[in-house]
C-alpha atoms as a PDB file:
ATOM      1  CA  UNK A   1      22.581   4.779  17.744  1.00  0.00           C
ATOM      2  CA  UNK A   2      24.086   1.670  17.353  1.00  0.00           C
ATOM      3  CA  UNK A   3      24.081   0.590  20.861  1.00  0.00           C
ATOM      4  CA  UNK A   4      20.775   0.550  20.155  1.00  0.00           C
ATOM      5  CA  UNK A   5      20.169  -1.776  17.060  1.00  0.00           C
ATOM      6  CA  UNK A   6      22.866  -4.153  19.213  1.00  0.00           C
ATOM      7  CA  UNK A   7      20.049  -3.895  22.349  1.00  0.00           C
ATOM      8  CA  UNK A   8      17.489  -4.417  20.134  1.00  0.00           C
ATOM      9  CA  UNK A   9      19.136  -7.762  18.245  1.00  0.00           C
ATOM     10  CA  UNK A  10      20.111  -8.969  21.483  1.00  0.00           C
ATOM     11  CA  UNK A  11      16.780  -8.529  22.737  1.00  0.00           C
ATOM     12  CA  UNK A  12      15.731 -10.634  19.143  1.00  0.00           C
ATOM     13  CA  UNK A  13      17.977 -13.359  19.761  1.00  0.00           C
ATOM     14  CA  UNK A  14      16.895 -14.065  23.174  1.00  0.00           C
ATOM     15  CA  UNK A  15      13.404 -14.857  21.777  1.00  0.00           C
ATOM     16  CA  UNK A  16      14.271 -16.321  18.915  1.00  0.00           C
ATOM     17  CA  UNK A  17      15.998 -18.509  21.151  1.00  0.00           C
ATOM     18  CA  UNK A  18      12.752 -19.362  22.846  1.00  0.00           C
ATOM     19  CA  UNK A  19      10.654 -19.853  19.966  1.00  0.00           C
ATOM     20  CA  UNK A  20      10.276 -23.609  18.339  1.00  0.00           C
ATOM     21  CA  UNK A  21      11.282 -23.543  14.633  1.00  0.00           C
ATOM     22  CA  UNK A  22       8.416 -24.571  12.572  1.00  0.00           C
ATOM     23  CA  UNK A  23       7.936 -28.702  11.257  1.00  0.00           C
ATOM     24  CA  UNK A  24       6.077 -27.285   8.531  1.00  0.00           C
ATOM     25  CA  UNK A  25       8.467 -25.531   7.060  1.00  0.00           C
ATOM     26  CA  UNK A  26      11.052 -27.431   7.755  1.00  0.00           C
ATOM     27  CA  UNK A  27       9.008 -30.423   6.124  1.00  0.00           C
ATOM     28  CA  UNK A  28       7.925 -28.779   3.247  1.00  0.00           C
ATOM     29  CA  UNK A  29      12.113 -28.056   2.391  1.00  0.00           C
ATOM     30  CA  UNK A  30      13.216 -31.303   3.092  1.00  0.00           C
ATOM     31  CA  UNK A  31      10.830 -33.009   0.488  1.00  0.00           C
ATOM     32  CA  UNK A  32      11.870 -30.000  -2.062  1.00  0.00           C
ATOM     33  CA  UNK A  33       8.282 -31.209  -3.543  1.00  0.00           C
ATOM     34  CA  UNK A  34       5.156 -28.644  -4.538  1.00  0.00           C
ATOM     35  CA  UNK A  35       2.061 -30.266  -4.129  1.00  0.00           C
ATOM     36  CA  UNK A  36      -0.263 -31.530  -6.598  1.00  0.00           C
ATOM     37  CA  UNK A  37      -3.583 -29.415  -5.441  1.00  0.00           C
ATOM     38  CA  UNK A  38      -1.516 -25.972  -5.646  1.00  0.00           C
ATOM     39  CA  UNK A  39      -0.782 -26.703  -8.914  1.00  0.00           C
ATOM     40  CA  UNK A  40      -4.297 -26.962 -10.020  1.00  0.00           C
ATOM     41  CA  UNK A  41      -5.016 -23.825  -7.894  1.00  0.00           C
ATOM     42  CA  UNK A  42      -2.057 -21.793  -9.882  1.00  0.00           C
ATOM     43  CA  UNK A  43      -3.582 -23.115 -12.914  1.00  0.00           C
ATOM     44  CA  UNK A  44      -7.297 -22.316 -12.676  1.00  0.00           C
ATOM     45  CA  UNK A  45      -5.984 -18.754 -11.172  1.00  0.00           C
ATOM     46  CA  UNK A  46      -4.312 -18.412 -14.275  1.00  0.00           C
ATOM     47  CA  UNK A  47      -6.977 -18.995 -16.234  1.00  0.00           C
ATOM     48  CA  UNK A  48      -9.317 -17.298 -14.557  1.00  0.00           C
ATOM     49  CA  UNK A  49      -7.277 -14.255 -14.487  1.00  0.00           C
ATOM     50  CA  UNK A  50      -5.616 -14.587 -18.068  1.00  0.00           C
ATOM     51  CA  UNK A  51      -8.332 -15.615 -20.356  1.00  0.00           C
ATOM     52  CA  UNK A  52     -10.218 -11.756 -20.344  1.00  0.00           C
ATOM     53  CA  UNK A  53      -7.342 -10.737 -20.991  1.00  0.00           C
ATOM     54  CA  UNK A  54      -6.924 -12.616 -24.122  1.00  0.00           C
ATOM     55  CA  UNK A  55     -10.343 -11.673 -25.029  1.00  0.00           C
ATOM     56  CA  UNK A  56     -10.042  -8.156 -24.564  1.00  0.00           C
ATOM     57  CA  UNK A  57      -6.817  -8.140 -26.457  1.00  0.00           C
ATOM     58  CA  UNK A  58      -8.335  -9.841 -29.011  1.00  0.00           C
ATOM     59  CA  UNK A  59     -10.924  -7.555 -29.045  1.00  0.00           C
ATOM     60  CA  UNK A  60      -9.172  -4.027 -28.812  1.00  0.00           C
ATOM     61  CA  UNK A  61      -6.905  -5.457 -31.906  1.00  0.00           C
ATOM     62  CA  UNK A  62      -3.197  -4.887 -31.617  1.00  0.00           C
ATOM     63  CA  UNK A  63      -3.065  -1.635 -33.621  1.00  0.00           C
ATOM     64  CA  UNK A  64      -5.516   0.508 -31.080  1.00  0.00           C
ATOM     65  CA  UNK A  65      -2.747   0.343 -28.409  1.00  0.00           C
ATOM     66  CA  UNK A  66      -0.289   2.677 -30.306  1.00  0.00           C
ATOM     67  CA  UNK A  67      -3.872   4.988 -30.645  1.00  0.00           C
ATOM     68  CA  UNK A  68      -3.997   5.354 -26.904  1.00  0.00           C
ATOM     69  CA  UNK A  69      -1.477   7.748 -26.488  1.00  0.00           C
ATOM     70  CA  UNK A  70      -2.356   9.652 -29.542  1.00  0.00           C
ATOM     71  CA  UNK A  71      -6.442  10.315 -28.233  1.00  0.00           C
ATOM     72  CA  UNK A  72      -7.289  13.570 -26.620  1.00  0.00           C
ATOM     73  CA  UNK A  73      -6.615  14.149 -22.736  1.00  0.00           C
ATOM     74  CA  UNK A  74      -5.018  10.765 -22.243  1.00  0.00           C
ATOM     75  CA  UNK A  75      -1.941  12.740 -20.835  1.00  0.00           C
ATOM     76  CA  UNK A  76      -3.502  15.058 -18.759  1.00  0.00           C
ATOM     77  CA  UNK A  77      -5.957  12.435 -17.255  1.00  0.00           C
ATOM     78  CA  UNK A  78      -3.025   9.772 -16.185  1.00  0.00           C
ATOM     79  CA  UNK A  79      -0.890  13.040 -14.648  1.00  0.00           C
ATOM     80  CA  UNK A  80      -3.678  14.201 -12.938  1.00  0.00           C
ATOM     81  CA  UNK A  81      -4.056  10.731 -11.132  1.00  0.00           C
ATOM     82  CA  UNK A  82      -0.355  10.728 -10.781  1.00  0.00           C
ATOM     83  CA  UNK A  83      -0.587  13.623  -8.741  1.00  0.00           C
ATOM     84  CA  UNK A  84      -3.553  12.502  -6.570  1.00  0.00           C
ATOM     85  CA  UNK A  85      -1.486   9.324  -6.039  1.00  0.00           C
ATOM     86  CA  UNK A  86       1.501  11.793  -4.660  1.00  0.00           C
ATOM     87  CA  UNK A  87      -0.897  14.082  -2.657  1.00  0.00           C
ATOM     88  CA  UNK A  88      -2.296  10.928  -1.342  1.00  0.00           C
ATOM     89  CA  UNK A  89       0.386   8.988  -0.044  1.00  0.00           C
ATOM     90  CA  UNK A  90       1.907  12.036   1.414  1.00  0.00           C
ATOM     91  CA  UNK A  91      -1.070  13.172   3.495  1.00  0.00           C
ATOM     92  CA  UNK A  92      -1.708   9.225   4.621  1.00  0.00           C
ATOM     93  CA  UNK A  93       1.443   8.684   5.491  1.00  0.00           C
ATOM     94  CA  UNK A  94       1.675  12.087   7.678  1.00  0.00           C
ATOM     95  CA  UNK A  95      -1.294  11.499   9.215  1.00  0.00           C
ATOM     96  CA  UNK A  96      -1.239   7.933  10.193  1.00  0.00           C
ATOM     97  CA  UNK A  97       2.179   6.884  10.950  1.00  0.00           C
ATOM     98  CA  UNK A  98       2.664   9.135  13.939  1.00  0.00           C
ATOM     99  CA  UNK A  99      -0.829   8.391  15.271  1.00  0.00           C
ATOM    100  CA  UNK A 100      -0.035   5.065  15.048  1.00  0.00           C
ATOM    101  CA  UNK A 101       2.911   4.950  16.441  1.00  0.00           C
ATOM    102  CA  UNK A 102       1.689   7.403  19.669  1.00  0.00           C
ATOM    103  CA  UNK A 103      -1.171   5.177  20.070  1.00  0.00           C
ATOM    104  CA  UNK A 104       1.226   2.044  20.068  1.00  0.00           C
ATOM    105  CA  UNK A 105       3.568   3.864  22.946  1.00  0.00           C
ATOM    106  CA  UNK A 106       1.081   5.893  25.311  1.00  0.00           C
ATOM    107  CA  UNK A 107      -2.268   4.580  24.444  1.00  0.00           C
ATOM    108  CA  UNK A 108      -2.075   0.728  23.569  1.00  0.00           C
ATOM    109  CA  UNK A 109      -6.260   0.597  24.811  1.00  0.00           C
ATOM    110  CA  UNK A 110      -6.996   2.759  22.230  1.00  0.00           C
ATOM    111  CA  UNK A 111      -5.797   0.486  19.323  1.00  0.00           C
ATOM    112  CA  UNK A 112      -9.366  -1.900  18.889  1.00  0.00           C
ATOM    113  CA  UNK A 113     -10.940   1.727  18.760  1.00  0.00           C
ATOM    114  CA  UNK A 114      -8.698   3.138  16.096  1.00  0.00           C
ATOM    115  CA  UNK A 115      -9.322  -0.127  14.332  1.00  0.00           C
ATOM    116  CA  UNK A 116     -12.672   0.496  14.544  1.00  0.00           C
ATOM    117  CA  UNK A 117     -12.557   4.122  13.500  1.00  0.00           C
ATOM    118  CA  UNK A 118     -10.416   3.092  10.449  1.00  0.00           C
ATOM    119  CA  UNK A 119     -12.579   0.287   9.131  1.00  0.00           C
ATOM    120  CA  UNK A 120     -15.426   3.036   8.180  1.00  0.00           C
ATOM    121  CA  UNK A 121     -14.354   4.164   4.907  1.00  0.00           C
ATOM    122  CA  UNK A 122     -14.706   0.500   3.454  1.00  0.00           C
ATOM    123  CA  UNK A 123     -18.296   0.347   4.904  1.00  0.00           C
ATOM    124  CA  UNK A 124     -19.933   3.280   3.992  1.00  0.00           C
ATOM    125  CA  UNK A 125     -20.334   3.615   0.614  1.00  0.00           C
ATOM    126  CA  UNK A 126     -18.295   6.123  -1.902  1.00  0.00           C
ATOM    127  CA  UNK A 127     -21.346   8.015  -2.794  1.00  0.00           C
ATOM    128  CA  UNK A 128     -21.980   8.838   0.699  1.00  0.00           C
ATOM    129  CA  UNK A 129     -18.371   9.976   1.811  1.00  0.00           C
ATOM    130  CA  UNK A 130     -18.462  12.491  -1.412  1.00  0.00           C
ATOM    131  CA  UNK A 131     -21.456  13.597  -0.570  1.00  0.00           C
ATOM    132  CA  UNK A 132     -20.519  14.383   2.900  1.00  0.00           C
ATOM    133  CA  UNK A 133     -17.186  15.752   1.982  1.00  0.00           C
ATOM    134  CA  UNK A 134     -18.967  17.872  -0.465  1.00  0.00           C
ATOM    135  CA  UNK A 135     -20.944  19.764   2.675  1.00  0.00           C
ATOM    136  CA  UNK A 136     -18.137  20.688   4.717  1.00  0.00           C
ATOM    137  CA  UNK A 137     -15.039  21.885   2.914  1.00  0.00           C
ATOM    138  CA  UNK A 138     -14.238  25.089   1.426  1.00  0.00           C
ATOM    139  CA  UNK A 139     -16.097  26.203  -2.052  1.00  0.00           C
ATOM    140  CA  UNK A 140     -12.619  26.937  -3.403  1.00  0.00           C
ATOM    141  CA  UNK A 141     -11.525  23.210  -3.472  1.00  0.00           C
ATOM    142  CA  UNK A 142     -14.837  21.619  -4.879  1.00  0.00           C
ATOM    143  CA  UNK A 143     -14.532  20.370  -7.981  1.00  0.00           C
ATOM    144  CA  UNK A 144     -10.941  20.298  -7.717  1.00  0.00           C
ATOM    145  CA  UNK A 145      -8.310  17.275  -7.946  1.00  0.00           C
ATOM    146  CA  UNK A 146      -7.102  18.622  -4.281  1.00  0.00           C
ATOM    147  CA  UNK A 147     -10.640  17.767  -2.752  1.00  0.00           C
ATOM    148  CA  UNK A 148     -10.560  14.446  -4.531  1.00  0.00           C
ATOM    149  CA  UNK A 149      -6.697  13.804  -3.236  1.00  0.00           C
ATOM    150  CA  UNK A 150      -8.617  14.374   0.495  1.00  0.00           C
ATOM    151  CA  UNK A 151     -11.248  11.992  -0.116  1.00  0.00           C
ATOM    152  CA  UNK A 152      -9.026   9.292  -1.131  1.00  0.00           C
ATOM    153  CA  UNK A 153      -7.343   9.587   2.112  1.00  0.00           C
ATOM    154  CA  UNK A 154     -10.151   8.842   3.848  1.00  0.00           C
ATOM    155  CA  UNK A 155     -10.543   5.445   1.952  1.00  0.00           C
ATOM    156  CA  UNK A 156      -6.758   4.943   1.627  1.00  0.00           C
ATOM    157  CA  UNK A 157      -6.764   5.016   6.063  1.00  0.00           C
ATOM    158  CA  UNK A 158      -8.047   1.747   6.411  1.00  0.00           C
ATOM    159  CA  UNK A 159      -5.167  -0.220   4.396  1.00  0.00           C
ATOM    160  CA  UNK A 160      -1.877   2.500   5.444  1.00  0.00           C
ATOM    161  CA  UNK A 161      -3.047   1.633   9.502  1.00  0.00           C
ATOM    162  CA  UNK A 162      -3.665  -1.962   8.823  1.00  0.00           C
ATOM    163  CA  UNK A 163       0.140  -2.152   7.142  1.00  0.00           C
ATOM    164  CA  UNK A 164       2.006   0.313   9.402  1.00  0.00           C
ATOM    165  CA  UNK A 165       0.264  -1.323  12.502  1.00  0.00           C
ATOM    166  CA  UNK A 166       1.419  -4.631  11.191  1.00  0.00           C
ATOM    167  CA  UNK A 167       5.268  -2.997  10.762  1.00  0.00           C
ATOM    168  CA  UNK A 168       4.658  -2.217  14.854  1.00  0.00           C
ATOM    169  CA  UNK A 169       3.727  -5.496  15.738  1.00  0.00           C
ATOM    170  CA  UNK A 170       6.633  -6.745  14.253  1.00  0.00           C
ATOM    171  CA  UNK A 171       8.841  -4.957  16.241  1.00  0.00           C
ATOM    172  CA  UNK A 172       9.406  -4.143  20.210  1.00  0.00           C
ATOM    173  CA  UNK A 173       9.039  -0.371  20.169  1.00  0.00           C
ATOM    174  CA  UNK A 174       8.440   0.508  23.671  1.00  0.00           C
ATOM    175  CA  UNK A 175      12.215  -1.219  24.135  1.00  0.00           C
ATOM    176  CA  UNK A 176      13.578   0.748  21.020  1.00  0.00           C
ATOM    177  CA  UNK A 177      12.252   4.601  21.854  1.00  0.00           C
ATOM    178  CA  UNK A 178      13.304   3.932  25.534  1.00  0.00           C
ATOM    179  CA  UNK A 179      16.709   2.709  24.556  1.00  0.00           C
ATOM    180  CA  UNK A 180      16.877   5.874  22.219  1.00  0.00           C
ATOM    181  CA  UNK A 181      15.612   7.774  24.683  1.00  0.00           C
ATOM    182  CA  UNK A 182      18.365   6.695  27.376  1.00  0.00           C
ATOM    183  CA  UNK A 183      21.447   7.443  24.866  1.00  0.00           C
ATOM    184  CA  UNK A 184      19.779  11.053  24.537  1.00  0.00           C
ATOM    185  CA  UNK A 185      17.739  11.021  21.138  1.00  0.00           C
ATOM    186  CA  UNK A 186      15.214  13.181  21.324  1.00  0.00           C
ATOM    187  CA  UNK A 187      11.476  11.912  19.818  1.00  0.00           C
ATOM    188  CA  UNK A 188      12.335  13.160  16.501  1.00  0.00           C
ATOM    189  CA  UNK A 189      15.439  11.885  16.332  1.00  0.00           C
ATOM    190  CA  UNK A 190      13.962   8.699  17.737  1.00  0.00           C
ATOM    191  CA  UNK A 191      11.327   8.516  14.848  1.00  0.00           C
ATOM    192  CA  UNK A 192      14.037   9.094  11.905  1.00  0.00           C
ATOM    193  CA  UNK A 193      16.795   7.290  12.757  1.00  0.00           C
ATOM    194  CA  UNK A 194      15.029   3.976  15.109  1.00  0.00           C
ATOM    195  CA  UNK A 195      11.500   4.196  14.449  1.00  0.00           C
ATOM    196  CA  UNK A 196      10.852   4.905  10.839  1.00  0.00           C
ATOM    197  CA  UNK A 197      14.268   2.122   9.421  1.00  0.00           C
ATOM    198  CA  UNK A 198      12.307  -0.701  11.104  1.00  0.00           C
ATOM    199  CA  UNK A 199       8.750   0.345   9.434  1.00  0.00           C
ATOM    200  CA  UNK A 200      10.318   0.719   5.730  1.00  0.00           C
ATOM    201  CA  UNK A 201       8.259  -2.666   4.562  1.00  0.00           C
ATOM    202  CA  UNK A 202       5.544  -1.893   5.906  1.00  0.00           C
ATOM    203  CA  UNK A 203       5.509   1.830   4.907  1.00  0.00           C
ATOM    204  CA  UNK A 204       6.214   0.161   1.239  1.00  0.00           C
ATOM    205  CA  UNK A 205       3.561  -1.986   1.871  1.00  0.00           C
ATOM    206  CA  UNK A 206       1.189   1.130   2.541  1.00  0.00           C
ATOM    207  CA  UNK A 207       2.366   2.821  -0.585  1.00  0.00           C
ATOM    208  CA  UNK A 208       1.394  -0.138  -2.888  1.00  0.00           C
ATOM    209  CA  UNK A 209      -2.138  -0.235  -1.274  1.00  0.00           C
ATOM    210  CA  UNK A 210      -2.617   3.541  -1.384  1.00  0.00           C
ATOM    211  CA  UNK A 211      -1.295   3.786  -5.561  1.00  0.00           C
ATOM    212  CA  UNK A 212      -3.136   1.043  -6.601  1.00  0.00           C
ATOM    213  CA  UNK A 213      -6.363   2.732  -5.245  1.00  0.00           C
ATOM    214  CA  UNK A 214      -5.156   5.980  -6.497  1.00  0.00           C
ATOM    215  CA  UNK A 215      -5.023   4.614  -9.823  1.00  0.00           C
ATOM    216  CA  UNK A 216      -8.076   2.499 -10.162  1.00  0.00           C
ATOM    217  CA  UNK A 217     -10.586   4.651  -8.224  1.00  0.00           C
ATOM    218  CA  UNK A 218     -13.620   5.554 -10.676  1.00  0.00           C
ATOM    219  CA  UNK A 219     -16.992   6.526  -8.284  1.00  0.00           C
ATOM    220  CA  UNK A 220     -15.343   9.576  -6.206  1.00  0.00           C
ATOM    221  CA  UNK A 221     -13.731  11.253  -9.267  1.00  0.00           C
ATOM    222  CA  UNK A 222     -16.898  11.469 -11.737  1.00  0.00           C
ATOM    223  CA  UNK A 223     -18.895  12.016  -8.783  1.00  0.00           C
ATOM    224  CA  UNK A 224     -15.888  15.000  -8.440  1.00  0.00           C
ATOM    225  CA  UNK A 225     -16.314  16.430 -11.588  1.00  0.00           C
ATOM    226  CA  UNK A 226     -12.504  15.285 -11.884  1.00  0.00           C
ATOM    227  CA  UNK A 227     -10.994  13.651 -15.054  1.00  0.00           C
ATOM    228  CA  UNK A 228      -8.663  11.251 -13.804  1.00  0.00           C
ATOM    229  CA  UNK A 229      -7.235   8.219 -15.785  1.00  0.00           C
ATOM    230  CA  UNK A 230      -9.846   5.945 -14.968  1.00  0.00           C
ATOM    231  CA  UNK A 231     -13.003   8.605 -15.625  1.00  0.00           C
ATOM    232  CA  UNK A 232     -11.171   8.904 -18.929  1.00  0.00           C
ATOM    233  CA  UNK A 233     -11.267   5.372 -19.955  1.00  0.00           C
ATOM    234  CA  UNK A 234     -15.346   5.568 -19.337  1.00  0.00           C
ATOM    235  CA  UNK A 235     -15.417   8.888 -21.621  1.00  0.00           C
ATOM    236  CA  UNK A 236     -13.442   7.043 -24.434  1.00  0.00           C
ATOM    237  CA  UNK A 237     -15.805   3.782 -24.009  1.00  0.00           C
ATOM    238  CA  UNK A 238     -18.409   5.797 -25.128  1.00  0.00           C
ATOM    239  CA  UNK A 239     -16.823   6.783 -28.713  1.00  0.00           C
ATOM    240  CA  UNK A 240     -14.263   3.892 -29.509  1.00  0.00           C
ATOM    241  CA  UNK A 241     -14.626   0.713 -27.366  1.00  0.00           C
ATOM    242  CA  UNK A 242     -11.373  -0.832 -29.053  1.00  0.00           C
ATOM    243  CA  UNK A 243      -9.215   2.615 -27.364  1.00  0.00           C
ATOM    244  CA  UNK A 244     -10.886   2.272 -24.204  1.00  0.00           C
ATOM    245  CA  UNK A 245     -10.113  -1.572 -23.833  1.00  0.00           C
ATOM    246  CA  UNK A 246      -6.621  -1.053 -24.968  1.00  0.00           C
ATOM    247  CA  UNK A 247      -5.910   2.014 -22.212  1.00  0.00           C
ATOM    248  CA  UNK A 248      -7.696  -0.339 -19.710  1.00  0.00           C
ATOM    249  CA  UNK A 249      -5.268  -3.546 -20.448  1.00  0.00           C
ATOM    250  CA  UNK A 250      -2.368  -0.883 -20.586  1.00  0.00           C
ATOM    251  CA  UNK A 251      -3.283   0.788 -16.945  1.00  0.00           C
ATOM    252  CA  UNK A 252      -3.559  -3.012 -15.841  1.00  0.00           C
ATOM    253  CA  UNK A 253      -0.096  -3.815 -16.320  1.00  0.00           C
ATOM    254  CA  UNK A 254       1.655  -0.224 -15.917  1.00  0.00           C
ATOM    255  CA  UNK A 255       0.383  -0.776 -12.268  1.00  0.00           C
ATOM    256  CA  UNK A 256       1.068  -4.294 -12.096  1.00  0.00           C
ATOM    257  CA  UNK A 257       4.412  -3.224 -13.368  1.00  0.00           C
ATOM    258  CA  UNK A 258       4.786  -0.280 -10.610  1.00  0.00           C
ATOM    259  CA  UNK A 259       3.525  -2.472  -7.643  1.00  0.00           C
ATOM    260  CA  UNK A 260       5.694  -5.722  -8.782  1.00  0.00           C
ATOM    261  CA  UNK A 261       8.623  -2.931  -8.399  1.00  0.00           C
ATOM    262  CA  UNK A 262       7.860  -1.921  -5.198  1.00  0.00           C
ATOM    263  CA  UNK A 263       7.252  -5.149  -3.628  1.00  0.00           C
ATOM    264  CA  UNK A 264      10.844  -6.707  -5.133  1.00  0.00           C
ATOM    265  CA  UNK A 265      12.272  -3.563  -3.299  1.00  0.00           C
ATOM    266  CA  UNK A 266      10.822  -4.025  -0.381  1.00  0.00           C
ATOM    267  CA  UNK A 267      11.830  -8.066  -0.521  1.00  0.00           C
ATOM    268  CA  UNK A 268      15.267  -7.108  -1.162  1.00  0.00           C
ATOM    269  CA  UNK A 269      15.361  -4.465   1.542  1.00  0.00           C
ATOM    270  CA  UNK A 270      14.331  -7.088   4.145  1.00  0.00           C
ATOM    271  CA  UNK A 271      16.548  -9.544   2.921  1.00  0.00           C
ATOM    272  CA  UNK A 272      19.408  -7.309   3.278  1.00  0.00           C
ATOM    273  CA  UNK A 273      18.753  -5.791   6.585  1.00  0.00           C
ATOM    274  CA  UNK A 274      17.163  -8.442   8.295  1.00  0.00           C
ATOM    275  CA  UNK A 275      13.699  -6.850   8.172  1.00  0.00           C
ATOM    276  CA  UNK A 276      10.431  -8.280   7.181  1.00  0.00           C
ATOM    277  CA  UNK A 277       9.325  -8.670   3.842  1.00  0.00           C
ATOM    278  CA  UNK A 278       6.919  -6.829   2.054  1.00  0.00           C
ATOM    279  CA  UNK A 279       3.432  -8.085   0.664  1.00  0.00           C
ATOM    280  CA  UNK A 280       0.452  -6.364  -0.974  1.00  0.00           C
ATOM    281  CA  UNK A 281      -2.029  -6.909   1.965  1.00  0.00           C
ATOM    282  CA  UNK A 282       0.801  -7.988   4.522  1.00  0.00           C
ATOM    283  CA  UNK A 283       3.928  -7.475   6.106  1.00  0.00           C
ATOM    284  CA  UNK A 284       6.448 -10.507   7.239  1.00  0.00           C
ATOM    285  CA  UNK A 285       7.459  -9.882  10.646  1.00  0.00           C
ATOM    286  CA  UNK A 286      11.066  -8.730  11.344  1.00  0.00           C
ATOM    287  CA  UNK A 287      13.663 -10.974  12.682  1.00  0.00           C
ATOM    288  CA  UNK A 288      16.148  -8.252  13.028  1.00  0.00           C
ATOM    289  CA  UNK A 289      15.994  -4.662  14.101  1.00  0.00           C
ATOM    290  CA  UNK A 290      17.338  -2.025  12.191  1.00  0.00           C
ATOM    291  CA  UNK A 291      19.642   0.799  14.177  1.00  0.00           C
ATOM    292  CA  UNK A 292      21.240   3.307  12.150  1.00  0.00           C
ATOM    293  CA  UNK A 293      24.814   4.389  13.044  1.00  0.00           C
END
């Protein structure tokens, strides 16, 4: 397998070789100087993004955020969402990444019409996919976290194919699965050891899109009958306003916390191994492939 990451770089080099380096970047380092404008962007961003905060905050009072965790349910809500989150990804990810991947390598033609397919779920509205999802599966998983966990997968598709098709773009995988496929890896070999080391941003990538829906979700799980962690902050609005602002705030930053995490590992990954970099809607493309050993 390492013949093959030395094909691939060598492959790399030769068009990196080819390619002009860019004035703008190369401008914007030589000055070392930040503009005025972004500046005044950052700051009304700030603002704009920081000063509901305060309010709420001021609002909720600092003593109702050690009542959160004391309030009926607020454990059993944020683990139920944990598990839809882990249900989630899992299904996503084994659904999408080898049909992306086949439809890169055998059916290239298809990949405007799996764009289009994949775009639905942000169209048509929540109410309507729950409703629909309600008519055709079993009676056993209705009302159940497990039917909710399907029906975010459905709007979770859109953002894992537009990250894990951005991972492909990145990288020449017709040249990497027939290299593999020369030194005698079979297709799952291929996939674990070539395929899937080059897609770890954007698979990281995926995974922040698909939690941070997971966890902020609110029409498909009342609609559900399912208590998650967001339903739950709704039920406590309605008897203390102060608790409910507080477990908002704190679910705001907990998942700022857990995507900022993800995203500096992903970063440091691709700085490491020569891969892309990871972004919440994006993924840098590679400038090295990855071949394990």
């Amino acid at each position: 397998m390492a013949a093959i990451g030395t094909y691939a770089r060598q492959g790399w080099i030769r068009r990196v070789m080819r390619t002009p380096s860019g004035n703008a970047g190369a401008a914007v380092s030589r000055s070392g100087k930040f503009p005025v404008w972004r500046w005044v962007i950052l700051l009304i961003a700030g603002i704009y993004f920081l000063l509901p905060l305060y309010a709420a905050i001021r609002f909720a009072g600092i003593k109702a955020f050690g009542s959160v965790f004391t309030q009926p349910d607020f454990g059993s809500s944020l683990w139920t969402s944990v598990q839809i989150a882990a249900m989630t990804w899992a299904i996503t990810m084994a659904l999408m990444v080898p049909t992306t991947i086949y439809v890169h390598l055998r059916l290239p033609g298809m990949r405007r019409f799996l764009e289009s397919i994949t775009i639905l779920p942000i169209v048509i509205p929540p109410i309507v996919l729950t409703v629909g999802v309600l008519q055709v599966f079993p009676v056993q998983l209705k009302a159940t976290m497990w039917l909710l966990g399907f029906e975010y997968v459905i709007l979770a598709m859109p953002f894992a194919y537009r990250a894990i098709d951005a991972g492909l773009r990145s990288i020449d995988l017709k040249t990497l699965t027939e290299a593999s496929g020369n030194l005698g890896a079979g297709w799952l070999t291929t996939m674990w050891r070539v395929v899937l080391p080059n897609l770890g941003t954007s698979l990281l990538s995926a995974t922040v899109l698909i939690v941070a829906l997971c966890l902020g979700e609110f029409t498909m799980a009342s609609l559900n009958l399912v208590t998650t962690f967001p339903v739950w902050i709704v039920q406590t609005d309605q008897l203390n306003a102060n608790i409910s602002v507080s477990a908002s705030i704190i679910a705001l930053v907990v998942t700022w916390l857990f995507l900022l995490l993800i995203v500096t590992i992903g970063s440091r990954r691709g700085r490491r191994t020569g891969a892309g970099e990871v972004n919440l809607f994006s993924v840098t493309a590679n400038t090295n492939t990855i071949g394990e050993s």
